[in-house]
C-alpha atoms as a PDB file:
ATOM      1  CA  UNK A   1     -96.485  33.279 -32.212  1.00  0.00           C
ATOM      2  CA  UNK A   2     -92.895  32.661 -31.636  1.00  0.00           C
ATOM      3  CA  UNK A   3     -92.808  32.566 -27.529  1.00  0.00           C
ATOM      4  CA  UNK A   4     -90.617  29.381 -27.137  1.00  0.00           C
ATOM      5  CA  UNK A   5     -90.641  28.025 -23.730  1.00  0.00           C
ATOM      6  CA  UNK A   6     -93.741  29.294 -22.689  1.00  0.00           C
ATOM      7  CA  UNK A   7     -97.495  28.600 -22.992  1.00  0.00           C
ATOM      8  CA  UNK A   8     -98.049  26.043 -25.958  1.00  0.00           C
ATOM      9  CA  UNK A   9     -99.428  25.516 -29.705  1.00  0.00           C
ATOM     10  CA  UNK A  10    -101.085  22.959 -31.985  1.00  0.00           C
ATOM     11  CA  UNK A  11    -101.581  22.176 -35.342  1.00  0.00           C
ATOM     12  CA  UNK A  12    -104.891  21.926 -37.268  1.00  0.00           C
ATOM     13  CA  UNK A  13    -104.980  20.059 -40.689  1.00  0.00           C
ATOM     14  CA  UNK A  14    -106.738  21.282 -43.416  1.00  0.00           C
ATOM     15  CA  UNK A  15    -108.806  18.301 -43.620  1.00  0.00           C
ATOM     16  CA  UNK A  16    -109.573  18.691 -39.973  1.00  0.00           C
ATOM     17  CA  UNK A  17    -110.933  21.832 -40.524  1.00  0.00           C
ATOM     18  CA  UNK A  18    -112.734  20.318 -43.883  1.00  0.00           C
ATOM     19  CA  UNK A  19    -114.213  18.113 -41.469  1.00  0.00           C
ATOM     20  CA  UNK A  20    -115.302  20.124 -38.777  1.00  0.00           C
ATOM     21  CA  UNK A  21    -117.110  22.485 -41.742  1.00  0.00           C
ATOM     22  CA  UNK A  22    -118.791  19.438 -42.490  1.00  0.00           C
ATOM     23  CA  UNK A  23    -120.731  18.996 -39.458  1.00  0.00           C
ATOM     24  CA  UNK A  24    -123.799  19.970 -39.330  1.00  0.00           C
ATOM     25  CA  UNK A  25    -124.295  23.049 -36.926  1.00  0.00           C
ATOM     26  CA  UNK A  26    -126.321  21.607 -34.272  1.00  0.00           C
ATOM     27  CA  UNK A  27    -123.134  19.120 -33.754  1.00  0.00           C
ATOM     28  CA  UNK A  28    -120.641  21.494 -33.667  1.00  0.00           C
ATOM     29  CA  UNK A  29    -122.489  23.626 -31.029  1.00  0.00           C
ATOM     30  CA  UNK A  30    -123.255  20.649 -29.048  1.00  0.00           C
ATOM     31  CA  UNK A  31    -119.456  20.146 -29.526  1.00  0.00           C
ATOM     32  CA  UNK A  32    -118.738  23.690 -28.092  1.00  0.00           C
ATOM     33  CA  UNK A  33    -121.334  23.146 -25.229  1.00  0.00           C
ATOM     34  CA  UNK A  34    -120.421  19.940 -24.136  1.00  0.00           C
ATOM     35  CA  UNK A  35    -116.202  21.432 -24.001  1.00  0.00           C
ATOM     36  CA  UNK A  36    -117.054  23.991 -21.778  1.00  0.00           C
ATOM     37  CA  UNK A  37    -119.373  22.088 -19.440  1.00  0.00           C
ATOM     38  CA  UNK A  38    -116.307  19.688 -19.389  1.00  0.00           C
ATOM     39  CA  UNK A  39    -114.055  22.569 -18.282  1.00  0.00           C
ATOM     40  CA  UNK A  40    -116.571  24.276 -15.857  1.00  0.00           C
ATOM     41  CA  UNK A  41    -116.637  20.920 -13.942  1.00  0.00           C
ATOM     42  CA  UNK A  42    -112.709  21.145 -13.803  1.00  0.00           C
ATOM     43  CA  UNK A  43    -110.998  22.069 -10.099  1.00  0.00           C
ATOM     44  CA  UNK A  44    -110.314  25.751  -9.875  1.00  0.00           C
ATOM     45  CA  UNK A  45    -106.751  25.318  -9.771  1.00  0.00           C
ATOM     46  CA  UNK A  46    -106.955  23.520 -12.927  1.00  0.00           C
ATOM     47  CA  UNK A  47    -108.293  26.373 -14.536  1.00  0.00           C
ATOM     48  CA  UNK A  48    -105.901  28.739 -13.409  1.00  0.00           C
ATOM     49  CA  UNK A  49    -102.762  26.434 -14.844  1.00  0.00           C
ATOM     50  CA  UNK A  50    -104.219  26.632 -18.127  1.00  0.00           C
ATOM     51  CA  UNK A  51    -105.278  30.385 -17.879  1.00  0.00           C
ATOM     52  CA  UNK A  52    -101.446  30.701 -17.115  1.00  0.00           C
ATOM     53  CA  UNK A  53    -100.439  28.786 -20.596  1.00  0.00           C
ATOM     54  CA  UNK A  54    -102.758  30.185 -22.406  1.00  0.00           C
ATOM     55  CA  UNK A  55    -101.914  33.316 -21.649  1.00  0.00           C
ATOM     56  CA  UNK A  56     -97.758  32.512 -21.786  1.00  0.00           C
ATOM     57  CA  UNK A  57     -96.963  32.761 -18.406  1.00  0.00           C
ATOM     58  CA  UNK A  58     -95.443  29.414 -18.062  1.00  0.00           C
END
């Protein structure tokens, strides 16, 4: 993914992700749930900003 200047990137650890496995799964889907309630509640035009970076628009 080599689109400088536009939409944006992070970096995940190995023991993040060792961690993460770790969890049981009722934690990591609570995890998941409780993310996209958090977004839903988000203004619209919120939403649409990061549609636009995810998608490398800006």
């Amino acid at each position: 993914m080599e689109n400088q200047g536009k939409g944006f990137s992070y970096t995940v650890s190995k023991e993040q992700l060792d961690d993460y496995r770790k969890w049981p799964v009722e934690r990591r889907l609570k995890w998941l749930y409780l993310a996209n309630k958090m977004r839903k509640s988000l203004p619209r035009k919120t939403i649409e900003i990061q549609e636009l970076f995810r998608s490398g628009k800006i």
